[in-house]
N, C-alpha and C. Protein backbone atom coordinates (compact mmCIF):
# COMPACT_ATOMS: atom_id res chain seq x y z
N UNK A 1 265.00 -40.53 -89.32
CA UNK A 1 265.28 -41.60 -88.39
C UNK A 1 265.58 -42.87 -89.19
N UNK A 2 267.13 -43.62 -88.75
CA UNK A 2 267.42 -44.64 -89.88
C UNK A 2 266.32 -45.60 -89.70
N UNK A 3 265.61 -46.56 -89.94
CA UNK A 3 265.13 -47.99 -90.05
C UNK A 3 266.09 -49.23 -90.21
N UNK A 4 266.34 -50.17 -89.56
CA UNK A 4 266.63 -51.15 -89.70
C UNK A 4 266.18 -52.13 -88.68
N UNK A 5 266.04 -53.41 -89.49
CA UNK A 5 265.03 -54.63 -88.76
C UNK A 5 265.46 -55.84 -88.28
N UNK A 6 266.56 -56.04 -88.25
CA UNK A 6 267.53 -56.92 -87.86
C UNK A 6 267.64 -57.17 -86.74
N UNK A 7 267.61 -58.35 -86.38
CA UNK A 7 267.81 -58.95 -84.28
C UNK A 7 267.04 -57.23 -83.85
N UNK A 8 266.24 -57.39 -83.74
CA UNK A 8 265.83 -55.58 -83.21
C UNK A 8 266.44 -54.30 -83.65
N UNK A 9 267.07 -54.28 -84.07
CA UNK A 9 267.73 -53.43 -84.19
C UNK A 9 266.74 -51.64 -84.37
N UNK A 10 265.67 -52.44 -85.39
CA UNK A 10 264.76 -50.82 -85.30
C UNK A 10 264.22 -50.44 -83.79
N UNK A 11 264.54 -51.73 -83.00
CA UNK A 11 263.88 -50.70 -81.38
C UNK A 11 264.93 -49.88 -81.09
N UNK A 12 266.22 -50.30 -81.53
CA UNK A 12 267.60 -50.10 -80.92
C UNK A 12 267.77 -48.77 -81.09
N UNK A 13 267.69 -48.61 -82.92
CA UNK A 13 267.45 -47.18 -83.25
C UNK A 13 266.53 -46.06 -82.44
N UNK A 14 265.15 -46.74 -82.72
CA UNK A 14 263.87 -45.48 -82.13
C UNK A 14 264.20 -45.51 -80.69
N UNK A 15 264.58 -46.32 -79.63
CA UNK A 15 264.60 -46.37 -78.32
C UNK A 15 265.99 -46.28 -77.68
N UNK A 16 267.19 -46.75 -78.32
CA UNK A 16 267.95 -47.27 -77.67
C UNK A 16 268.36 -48.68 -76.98
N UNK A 17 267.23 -49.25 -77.06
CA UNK A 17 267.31 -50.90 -76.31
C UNK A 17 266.51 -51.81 -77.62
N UNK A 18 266.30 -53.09 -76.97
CA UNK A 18 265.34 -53.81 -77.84
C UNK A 18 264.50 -54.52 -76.99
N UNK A 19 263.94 -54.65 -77.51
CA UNK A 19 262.01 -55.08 -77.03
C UNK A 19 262.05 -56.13 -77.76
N UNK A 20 261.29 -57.18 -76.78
CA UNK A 20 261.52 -58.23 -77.14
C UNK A 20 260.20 -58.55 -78.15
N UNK A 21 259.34 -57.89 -78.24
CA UNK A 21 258.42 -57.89 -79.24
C UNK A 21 258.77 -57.55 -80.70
N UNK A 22 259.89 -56.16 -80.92
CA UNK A 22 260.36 -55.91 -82.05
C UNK A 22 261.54 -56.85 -82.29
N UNK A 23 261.97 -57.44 -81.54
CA UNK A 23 262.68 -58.40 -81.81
C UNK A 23 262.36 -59.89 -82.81
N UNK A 24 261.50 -60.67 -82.16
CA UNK A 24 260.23 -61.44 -82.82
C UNK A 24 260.11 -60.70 -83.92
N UNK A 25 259.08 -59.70 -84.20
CA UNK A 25 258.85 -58.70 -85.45
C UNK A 25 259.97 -58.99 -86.27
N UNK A 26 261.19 -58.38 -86.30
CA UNK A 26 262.27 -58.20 -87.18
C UNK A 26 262.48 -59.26 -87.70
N UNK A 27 262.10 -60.47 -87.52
CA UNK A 27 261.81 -61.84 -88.63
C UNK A 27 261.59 -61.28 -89.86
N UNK A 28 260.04 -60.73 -89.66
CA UNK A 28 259.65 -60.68 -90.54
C UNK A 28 259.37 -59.01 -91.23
N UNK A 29 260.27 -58.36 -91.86
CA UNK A 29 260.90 -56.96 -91.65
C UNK A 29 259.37 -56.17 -92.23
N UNK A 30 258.20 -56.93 -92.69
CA UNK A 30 257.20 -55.80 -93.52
C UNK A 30 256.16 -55.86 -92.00
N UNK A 31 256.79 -57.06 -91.19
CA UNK A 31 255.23 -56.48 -89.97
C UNK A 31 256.23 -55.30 -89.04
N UNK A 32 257.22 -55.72 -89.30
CA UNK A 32 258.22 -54.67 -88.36
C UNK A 32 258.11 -53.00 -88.58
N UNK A 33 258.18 -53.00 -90.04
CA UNK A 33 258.13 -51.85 -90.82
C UNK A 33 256.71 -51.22 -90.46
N UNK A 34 255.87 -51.67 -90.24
CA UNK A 34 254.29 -51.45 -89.96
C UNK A 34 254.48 -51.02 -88.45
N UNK A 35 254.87 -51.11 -87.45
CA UNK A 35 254.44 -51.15 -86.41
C UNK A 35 255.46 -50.23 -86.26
N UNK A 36 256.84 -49.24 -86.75
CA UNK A 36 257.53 -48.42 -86.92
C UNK A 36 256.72 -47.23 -87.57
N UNK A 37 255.72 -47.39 -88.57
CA UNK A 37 255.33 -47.29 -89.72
C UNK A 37 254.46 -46.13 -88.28
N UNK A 38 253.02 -46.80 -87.43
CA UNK A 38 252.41 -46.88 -87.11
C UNK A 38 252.92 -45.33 -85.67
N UNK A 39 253.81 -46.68 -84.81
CA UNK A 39 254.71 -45.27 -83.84
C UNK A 39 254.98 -44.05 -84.47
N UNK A 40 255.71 -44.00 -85.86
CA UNK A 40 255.70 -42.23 -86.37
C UNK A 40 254.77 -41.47 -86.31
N UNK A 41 253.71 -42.38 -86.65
CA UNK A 41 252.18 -41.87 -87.58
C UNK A 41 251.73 -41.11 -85.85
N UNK A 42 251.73 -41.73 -84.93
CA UNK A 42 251.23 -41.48 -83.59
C UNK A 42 251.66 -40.77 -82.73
N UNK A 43 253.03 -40.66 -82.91
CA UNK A 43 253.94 -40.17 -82.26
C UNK A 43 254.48 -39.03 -82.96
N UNK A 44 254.58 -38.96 -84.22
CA UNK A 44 255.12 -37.20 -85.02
C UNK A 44 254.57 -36.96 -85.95
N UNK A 45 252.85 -37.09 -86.00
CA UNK A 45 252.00 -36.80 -87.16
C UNK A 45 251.28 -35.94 -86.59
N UNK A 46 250.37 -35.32 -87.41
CA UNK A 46 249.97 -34.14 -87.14
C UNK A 46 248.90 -34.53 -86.11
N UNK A 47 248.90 -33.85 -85.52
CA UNK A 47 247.51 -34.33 -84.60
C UNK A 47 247.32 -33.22 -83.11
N UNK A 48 246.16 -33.22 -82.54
CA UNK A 48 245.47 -31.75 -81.84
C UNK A 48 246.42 -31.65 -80.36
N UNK A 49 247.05 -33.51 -80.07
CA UNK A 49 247.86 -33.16 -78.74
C UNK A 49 249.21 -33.07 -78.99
N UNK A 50 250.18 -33.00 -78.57
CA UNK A 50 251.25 -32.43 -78.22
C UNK A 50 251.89 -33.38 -78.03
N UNK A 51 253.50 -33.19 -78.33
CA UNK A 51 254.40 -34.67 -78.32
C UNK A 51 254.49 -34.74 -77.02
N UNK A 52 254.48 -33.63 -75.76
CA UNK A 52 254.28 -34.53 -74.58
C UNK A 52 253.24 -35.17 -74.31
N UNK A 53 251.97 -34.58 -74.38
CA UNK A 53 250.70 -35.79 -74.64
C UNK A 53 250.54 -37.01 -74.82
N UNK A 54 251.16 -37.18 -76.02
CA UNK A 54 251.40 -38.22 -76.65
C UNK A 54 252.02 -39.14 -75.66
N UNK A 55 253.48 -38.91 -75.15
CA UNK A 55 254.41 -39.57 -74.09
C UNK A 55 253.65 -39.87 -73.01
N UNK A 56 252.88 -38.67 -72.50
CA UNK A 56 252.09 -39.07 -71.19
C UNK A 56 251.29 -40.17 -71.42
N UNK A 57 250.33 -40.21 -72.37
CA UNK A 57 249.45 -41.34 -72.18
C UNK A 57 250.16 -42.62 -72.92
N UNK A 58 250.86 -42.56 -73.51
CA UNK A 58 251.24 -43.60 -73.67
C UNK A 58 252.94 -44.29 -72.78
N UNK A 59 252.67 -43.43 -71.61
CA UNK A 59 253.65 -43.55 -70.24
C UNK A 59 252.76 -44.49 -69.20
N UNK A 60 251.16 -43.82 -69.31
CA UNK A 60 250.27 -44.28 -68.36
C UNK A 60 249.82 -45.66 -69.14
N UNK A 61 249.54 -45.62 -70.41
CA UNK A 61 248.89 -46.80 -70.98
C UNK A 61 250.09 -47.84 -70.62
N UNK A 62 250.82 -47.78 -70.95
CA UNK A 62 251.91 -48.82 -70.60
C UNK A 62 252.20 -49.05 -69.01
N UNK A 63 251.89 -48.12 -68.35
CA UNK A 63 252.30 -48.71 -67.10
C UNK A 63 250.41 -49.20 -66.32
N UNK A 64 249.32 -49.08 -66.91
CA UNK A 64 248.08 -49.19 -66.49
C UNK A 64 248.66 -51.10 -67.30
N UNK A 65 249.19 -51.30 -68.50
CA UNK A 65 249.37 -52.55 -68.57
C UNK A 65 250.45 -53.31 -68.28
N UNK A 66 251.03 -52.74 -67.23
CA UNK A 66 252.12 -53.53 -66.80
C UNK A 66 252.88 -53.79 -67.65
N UNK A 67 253.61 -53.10 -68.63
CA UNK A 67 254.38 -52.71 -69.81
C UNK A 67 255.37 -51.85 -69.42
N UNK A 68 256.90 -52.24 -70.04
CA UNK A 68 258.14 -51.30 -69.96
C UNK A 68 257.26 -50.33 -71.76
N UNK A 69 257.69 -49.30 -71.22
CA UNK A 69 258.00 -48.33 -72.48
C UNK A 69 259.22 -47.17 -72.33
């Protein structure tokens, strides 16, 4: 998956859109890189649930906080 941190651009990549949070971020490209860094680690690292798992609760966590994901 490419990386790049520019005006958003790494949401643009991982999502398709930009978030206005990774947007802000991409200032400063090493907190950007971290929080990219972080989504892989959570999202396609080894771990006991399942990449739909994963989506589900973090479908519900985001919408329990009134959050686009």
């Amino acid at each position: 998956m490419p990386m790049t941190t520019q005006g958003g651009a790494t949401c643009a990549v991982l999502t398709g859109s930009s978030i206005p949070i990774l947007r802000v971020q991409s200032i400063n490209p090493p907190v950007s890189g971290g929080d990219v860094n972080l989504y892989r680690a959570v999202m396609f690292g080894p771990s006991p649930l399942t990449r739909r798992q994963r989506e589900m609760l973090a479908v519900v966590v985001a919408a329990a906080l009134d959050c686009h994901y």
